[in-house]
PDB file of N, CA and C in Angstrom:
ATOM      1  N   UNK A   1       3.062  -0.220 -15.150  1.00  0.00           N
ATOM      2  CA  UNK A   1       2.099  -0.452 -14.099  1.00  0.00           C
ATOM      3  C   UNK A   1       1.473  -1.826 -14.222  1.00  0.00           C
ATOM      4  N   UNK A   2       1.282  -2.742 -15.648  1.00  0.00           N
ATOM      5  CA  UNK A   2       0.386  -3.531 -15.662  1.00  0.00           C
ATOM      6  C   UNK A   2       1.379  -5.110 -14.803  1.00  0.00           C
ATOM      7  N   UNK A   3       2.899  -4.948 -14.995  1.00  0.00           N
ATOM      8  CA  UNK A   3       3.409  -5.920 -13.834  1.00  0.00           C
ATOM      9  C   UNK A   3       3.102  -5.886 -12.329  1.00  0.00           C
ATOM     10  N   UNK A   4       2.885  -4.101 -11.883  1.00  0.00           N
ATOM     11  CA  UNK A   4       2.362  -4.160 -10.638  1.00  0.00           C
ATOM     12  C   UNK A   4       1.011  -4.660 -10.301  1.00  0.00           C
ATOM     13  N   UNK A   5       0.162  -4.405 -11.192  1.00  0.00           N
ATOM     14  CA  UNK A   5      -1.383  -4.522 -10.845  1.00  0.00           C
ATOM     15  C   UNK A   5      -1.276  -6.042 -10.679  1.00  0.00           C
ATOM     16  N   UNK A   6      -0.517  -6.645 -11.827  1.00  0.00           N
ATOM     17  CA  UNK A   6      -0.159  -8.212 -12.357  1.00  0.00           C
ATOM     18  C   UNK A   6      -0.267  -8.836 -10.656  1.00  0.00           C
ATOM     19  N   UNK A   7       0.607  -8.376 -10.040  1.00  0.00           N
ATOM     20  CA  UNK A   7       1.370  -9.178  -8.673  1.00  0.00           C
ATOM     21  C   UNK A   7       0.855  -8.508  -7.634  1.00  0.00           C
ATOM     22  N   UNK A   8      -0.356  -7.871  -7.617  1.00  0.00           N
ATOM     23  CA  UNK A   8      -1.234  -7.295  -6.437  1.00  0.00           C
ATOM     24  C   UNK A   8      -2.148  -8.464  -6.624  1.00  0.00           C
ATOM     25  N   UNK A   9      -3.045  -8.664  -7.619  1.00  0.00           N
ATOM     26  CA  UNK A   9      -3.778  -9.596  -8.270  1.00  0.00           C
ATOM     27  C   UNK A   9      -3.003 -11.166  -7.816  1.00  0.00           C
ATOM     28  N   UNK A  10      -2.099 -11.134  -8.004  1.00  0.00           N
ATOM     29  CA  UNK A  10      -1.471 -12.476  -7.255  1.00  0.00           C
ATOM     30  C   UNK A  10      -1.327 -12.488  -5.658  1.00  0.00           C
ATOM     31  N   UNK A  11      -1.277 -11.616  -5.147  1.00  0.00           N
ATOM     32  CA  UNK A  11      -0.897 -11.557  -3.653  1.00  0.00           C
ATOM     33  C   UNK A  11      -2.505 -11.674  -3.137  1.00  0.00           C
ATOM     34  N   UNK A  12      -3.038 -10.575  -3.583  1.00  0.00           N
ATOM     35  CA  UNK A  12      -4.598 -10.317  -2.777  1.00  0.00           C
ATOM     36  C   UNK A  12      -5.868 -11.044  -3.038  1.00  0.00           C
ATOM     37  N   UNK A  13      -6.656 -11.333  -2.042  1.00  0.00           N
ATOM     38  CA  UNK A  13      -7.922 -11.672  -2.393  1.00  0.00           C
ATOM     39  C   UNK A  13      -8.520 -11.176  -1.275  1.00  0.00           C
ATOM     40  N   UNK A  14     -10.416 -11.875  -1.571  1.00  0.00           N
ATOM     41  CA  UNK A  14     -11.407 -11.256  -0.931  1.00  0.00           C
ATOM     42  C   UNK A  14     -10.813 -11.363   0.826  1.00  0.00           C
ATOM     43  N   UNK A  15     -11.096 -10.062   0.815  1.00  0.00           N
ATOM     44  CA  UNK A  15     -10.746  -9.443   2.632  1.00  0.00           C
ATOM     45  C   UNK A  15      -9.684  -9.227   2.899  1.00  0.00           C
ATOM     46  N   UNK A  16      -8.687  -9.250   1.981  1.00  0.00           N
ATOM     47  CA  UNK A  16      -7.752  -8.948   2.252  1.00  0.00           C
ATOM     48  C   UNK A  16      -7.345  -7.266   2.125  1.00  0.00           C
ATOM     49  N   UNK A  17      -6.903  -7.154   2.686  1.00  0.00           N
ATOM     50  CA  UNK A  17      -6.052  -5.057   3.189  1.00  0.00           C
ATOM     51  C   UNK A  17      -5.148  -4.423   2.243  1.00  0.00           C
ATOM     52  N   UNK A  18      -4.765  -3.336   2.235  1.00  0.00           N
ATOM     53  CA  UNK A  18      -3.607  -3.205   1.207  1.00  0.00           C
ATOM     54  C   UNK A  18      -3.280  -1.800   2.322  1.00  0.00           C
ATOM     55  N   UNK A  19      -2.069  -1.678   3.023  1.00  0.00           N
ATOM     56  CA  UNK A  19      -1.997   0.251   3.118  1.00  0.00           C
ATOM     57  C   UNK A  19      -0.776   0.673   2.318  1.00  0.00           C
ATOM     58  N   UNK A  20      -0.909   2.082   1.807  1.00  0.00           N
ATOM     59  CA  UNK A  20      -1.018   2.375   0.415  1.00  0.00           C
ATOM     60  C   UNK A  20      -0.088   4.208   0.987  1.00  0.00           C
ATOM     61  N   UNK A  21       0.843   4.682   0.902  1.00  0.00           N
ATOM     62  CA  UNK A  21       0.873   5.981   0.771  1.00  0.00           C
ATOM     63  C   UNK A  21       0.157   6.973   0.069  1.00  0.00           C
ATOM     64  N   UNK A  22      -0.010   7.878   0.518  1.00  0.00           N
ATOM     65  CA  UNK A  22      -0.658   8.879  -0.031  1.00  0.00           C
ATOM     66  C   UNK A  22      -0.004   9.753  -1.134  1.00  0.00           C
ATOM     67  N   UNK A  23       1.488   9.391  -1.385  1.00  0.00           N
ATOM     68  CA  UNK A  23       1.664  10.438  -2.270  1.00  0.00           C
ATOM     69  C   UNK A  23       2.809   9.202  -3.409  1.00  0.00           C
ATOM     70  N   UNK A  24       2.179   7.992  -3.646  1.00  0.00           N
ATOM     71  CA  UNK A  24       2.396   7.088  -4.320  1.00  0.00           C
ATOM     72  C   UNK A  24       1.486   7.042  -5.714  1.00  0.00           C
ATOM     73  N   UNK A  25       2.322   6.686  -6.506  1.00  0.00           N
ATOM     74  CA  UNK A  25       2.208   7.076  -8.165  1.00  0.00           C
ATOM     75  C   UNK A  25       0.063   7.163  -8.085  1.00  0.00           C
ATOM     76  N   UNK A  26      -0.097   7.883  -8.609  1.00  0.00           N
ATOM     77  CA  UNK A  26      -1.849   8.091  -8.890  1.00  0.00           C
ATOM     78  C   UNK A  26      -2.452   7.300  -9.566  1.00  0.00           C
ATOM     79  N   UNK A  27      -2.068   6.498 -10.700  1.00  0.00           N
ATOM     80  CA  UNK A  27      -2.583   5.340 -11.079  1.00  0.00           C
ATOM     81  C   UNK A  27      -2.806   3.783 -10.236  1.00  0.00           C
ATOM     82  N   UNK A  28      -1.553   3.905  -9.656  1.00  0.00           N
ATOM     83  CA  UNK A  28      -1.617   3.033  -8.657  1.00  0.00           C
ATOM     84  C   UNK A  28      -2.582   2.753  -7.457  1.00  0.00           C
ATOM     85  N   UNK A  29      -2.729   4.145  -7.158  1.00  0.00           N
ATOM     86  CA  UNK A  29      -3.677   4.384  -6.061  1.00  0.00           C
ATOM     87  C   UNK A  29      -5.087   4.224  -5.972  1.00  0.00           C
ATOM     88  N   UNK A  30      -5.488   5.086  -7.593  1.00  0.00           N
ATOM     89  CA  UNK A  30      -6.436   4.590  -8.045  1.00  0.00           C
ATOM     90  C   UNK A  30      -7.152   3.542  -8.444  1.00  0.00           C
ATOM     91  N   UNK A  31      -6.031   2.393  -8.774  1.00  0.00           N
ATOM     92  CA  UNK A  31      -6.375   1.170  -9.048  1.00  0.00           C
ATOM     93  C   UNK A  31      -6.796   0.281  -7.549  1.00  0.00           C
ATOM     94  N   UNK A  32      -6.049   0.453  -6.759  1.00  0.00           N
ATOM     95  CA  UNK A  32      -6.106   0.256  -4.876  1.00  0.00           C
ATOM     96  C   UNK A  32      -7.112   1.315  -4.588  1.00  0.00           C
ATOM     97  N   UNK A  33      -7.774   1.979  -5.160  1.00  0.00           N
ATOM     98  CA  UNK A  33      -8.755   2.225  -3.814  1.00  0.00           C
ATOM     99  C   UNK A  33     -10.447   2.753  -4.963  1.00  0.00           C
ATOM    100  N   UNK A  34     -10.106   2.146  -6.502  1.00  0.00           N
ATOM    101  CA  UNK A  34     -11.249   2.359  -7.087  1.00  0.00           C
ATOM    102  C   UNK A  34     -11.425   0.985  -7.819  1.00  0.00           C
ATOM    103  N   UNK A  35     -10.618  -0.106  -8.166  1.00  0.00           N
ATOM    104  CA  UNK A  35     -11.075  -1.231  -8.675  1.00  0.00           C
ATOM    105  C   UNK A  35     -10.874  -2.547  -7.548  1.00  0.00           C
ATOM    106  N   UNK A  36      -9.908  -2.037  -6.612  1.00  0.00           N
ATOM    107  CA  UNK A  36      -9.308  -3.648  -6.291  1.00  0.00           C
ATOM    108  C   UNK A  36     -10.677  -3.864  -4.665  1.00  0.00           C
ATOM    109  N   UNK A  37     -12.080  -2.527  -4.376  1.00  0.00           N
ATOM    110  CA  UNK A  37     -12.694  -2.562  -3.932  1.00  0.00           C
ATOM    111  C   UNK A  37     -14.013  -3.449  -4.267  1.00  0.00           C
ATOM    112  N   UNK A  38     -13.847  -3.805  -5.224  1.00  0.00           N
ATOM    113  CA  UNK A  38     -15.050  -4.242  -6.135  1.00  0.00           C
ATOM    114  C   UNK A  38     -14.835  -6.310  -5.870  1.00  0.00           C
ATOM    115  N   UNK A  39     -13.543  -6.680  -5.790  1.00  0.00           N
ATOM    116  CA  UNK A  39     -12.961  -7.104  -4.809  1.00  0.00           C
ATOM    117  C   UNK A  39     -13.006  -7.894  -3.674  1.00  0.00           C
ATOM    118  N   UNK A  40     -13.068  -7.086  -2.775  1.00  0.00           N
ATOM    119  CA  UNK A  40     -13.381  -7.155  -1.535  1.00  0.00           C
ATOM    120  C   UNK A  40     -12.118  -7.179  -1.012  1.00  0.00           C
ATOM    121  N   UNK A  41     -11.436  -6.153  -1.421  1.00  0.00           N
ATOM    122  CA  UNK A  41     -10.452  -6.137  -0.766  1.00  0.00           C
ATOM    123  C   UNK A  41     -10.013  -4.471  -0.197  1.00  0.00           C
ATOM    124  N   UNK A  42      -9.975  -3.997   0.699  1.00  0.00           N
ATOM    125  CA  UNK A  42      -9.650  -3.027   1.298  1.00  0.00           C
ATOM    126  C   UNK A  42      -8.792  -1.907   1.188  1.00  0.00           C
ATOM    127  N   UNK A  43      -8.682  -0.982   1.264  1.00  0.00           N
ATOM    128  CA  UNK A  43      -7.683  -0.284   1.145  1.00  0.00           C
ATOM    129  C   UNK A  43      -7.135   1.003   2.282  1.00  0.00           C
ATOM    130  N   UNK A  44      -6.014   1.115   2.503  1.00  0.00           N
ATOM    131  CA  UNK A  44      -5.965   2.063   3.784  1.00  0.00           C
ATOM    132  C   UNK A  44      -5.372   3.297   3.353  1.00  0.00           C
ATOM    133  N   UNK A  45      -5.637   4.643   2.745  1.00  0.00           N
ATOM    134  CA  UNK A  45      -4.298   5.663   2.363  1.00  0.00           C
ATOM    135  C   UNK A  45      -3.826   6.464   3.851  1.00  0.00           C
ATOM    136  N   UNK A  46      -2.567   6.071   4.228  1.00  0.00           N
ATOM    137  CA  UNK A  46      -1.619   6.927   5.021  1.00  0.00           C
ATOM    138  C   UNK A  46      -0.836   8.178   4.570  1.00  0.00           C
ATOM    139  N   UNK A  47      -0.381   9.010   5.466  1.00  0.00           N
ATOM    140  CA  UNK A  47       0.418   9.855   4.595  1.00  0.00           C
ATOM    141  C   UNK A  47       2.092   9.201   4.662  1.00  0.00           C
ATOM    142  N   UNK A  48       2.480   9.605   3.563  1.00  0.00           N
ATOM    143  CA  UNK A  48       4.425   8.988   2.990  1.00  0.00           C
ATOM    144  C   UNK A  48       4.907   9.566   4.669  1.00  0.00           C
ATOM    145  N   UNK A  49       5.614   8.678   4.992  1.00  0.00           N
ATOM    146  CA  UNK A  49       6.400   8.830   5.813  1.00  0.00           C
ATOM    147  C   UNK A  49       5.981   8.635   7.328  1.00  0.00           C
ATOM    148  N   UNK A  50       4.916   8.864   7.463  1.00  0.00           N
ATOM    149  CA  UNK A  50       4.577   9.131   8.481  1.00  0.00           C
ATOM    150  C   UNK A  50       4.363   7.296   9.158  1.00  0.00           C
ATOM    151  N   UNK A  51       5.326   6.694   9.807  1.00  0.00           N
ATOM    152  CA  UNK A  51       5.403   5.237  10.306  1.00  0.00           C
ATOM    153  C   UNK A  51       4.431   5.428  11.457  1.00  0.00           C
ATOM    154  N   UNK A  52       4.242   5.984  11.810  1.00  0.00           N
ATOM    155  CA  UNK A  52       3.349   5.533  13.232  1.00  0.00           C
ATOM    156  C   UNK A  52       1.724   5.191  12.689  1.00  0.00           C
ATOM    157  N   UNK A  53       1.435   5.748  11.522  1.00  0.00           N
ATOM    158  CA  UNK A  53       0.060   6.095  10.959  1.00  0.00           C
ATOM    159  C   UNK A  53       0.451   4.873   9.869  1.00  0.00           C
ATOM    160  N   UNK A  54       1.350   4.473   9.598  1.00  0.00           N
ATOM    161  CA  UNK A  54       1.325   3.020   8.595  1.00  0.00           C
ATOM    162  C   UNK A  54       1.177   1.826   9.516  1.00  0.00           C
ATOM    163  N   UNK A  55       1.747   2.144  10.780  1.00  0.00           N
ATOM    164  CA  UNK A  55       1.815   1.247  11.480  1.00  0.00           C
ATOM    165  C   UNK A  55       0.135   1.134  12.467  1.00  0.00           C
ATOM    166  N   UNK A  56      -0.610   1.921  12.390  1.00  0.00           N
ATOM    167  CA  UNK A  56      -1.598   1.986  13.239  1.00  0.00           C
ATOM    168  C   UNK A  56      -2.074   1.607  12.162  1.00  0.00           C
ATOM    169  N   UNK A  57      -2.119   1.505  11.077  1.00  0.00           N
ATOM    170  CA  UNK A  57      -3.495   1.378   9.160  1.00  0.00           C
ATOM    171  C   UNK A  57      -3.184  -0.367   9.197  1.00  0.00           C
ATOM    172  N   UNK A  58      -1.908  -1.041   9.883  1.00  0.00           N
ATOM    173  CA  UNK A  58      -1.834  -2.320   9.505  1.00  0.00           C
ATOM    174  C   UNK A  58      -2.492  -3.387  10.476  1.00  0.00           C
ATOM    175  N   UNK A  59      -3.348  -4.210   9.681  1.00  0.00           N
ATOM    176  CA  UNK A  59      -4.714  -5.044  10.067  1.00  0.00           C
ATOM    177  C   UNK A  59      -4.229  -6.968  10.002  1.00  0.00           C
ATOM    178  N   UNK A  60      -4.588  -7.492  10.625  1.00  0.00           N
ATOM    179  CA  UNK A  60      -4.311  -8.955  10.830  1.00  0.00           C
ATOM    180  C   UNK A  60      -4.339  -9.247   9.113  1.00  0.00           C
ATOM    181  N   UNK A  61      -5.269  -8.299   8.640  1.00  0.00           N
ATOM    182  CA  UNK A  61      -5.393  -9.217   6.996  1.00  0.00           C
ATOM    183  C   UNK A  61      -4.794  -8.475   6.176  1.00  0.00           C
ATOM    184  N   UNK A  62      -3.869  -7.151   6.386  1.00  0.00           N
ATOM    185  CA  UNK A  62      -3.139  -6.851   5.664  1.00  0.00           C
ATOM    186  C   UNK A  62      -2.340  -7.702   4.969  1.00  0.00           C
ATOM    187  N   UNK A  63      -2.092  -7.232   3.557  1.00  0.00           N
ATOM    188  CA  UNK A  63      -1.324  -7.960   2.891  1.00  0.00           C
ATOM    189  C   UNK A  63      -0.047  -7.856   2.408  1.00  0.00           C
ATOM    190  N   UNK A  64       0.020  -6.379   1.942  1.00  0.00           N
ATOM    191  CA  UNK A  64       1.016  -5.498   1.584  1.00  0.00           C
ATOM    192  C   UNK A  64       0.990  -3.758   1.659  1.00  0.00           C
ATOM    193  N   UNK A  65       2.316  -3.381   1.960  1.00  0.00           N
ATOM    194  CA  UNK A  65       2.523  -1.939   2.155  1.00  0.00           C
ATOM    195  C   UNK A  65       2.563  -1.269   0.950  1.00  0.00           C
ATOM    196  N   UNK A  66       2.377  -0.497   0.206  1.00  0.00           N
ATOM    197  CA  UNK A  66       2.720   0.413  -1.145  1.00  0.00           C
ATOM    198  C   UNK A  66       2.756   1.771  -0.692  1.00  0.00           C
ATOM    199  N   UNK A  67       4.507   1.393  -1.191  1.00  0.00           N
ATOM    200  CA  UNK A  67       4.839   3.013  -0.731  1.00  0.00           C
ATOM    201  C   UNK A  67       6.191   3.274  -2.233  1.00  0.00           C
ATOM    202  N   UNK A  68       6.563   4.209  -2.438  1.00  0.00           N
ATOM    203  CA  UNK A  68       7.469   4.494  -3.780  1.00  0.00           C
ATOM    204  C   UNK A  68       8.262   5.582  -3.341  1.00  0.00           C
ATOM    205  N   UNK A  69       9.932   5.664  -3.324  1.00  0.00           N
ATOM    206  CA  UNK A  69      10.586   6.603  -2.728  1.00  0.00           C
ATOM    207  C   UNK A  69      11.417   6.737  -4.231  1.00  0.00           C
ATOM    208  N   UNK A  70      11.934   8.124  -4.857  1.00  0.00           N
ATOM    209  CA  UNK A  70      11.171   9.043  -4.441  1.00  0.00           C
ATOM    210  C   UNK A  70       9.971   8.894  -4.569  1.00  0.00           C
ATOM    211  N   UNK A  71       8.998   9.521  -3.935  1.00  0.00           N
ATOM    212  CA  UNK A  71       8.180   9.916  -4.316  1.00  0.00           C
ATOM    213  C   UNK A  71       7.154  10.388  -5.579  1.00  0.00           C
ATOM    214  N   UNK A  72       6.092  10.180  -6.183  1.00  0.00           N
ATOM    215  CA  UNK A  72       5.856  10.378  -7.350  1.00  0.00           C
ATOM    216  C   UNK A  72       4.437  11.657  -7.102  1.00  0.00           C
ATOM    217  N   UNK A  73       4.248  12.606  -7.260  1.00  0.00           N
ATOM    218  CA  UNK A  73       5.091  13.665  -8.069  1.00  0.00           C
ATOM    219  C   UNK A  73       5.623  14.448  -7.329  1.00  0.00           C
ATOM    220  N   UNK A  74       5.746  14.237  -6.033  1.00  0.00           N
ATOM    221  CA  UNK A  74       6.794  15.660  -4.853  1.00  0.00           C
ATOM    222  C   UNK A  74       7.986  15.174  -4.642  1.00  0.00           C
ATOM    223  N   UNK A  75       8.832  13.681  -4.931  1.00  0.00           N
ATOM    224  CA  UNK A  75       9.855  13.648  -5.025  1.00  0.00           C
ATOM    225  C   UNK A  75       9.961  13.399  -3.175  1.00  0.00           C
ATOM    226  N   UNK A  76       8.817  13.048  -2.376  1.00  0.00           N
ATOM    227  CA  UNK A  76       9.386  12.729  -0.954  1.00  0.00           C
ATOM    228  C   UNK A  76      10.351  11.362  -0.715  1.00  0.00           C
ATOM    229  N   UNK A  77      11.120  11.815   0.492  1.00  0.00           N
ATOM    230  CA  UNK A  77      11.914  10.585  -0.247  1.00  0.00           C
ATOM    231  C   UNK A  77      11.629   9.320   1.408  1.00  0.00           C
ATOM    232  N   UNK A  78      11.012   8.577   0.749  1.00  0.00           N
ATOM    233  CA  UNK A  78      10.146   7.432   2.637  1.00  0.00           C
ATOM    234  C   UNK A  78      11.415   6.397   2.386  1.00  0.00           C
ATOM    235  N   UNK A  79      11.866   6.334   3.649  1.00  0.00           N
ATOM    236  CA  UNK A  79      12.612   5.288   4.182  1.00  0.00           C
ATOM    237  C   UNK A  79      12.120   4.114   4.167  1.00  0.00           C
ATOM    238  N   UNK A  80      13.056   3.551   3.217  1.00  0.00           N
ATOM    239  CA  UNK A  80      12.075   2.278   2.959  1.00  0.00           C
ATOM    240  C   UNK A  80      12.316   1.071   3.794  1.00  0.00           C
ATOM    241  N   UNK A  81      13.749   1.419   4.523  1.00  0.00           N
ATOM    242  CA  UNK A  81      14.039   0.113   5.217  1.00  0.00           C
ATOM    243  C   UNK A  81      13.180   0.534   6.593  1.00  0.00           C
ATOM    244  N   UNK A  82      12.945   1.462   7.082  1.00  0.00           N
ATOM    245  CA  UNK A  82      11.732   1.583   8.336  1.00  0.00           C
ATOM    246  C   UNK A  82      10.253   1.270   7.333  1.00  0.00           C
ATOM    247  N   UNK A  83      10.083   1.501   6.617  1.00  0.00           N
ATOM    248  CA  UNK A  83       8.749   1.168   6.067  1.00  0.00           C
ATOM    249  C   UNK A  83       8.576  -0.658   6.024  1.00  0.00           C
ATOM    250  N   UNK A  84       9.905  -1.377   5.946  1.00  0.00           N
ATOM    251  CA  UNK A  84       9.753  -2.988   5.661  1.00  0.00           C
ATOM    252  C   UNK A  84       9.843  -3.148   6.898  1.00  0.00           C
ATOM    253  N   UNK A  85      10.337  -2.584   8.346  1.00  0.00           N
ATOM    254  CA  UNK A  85      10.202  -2.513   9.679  1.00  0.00           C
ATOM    255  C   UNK A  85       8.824  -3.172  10.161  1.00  0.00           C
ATOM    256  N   UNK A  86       8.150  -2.162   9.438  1.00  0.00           N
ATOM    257  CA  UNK A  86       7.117  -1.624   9.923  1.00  0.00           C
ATOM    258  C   UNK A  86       5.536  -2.748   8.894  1.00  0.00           C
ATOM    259  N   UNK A  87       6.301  -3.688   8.061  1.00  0.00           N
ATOM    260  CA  UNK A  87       5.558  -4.718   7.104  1.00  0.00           C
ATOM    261  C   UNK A  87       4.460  -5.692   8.018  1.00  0.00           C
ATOM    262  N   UNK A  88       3.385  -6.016   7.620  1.00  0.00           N
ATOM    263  CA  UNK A  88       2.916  -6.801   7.918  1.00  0.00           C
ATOM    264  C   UNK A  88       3.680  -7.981   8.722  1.00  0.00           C
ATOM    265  N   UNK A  89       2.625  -8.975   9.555  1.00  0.00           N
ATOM    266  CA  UNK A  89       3.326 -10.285  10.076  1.00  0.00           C
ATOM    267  C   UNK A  89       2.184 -10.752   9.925  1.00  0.00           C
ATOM    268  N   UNK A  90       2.905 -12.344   9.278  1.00  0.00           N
ATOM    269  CA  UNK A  90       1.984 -12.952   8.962  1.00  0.00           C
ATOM    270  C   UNK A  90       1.959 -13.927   9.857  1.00  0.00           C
ATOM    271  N   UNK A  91       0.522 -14.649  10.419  1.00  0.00           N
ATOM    272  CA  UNK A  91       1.126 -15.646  11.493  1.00  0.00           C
ATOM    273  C   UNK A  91       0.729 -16.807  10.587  1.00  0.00           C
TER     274      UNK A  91
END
């Protein structure tokens, strides 16, 4: 985990967004929606799979999507090439 946190910490800063699945590893999540607030940086939880609700959570200052197929701990399995579809644009 500490390479992921590593390169969230490189991507994000103050005001910046993160949307985040809901059934993505629990440490992870926790770190996105109990330290990286302190921050000032945002966090959105969607449920896995569900693209229309990732796609409605994504904000001009989004930064990045976090999503993990399978799934961690139900094993759902999110399409990841509709999930990079569905990625931020940056203008």
């Amino acid at each position: 985990m500490a390479a992921v946190t590593t390169a969230m910490y490189a991507v994000l800063s103050h005001n910046a967004h993160v949307v985040v699945t809901d059934d993505s590893y629990r440490r992870t999540r926790q770190f996105l929606t109990q330290t990286l607030h302190r921050y000032g940086i945002e966090v959105s939880v969607v449920p896995a799979g569900d693209y229309q609700a990732i796609t409605e959570a994504i904000r001009p200052t989004t930064r990045l999507l976090v999503s993990e197929s399978p799934t961690n701990p139900y094993n759902r399995i999110v399409d990841m090439e509709t999930l990079r579809r569905h990625r931020p644009r940056h203008r």
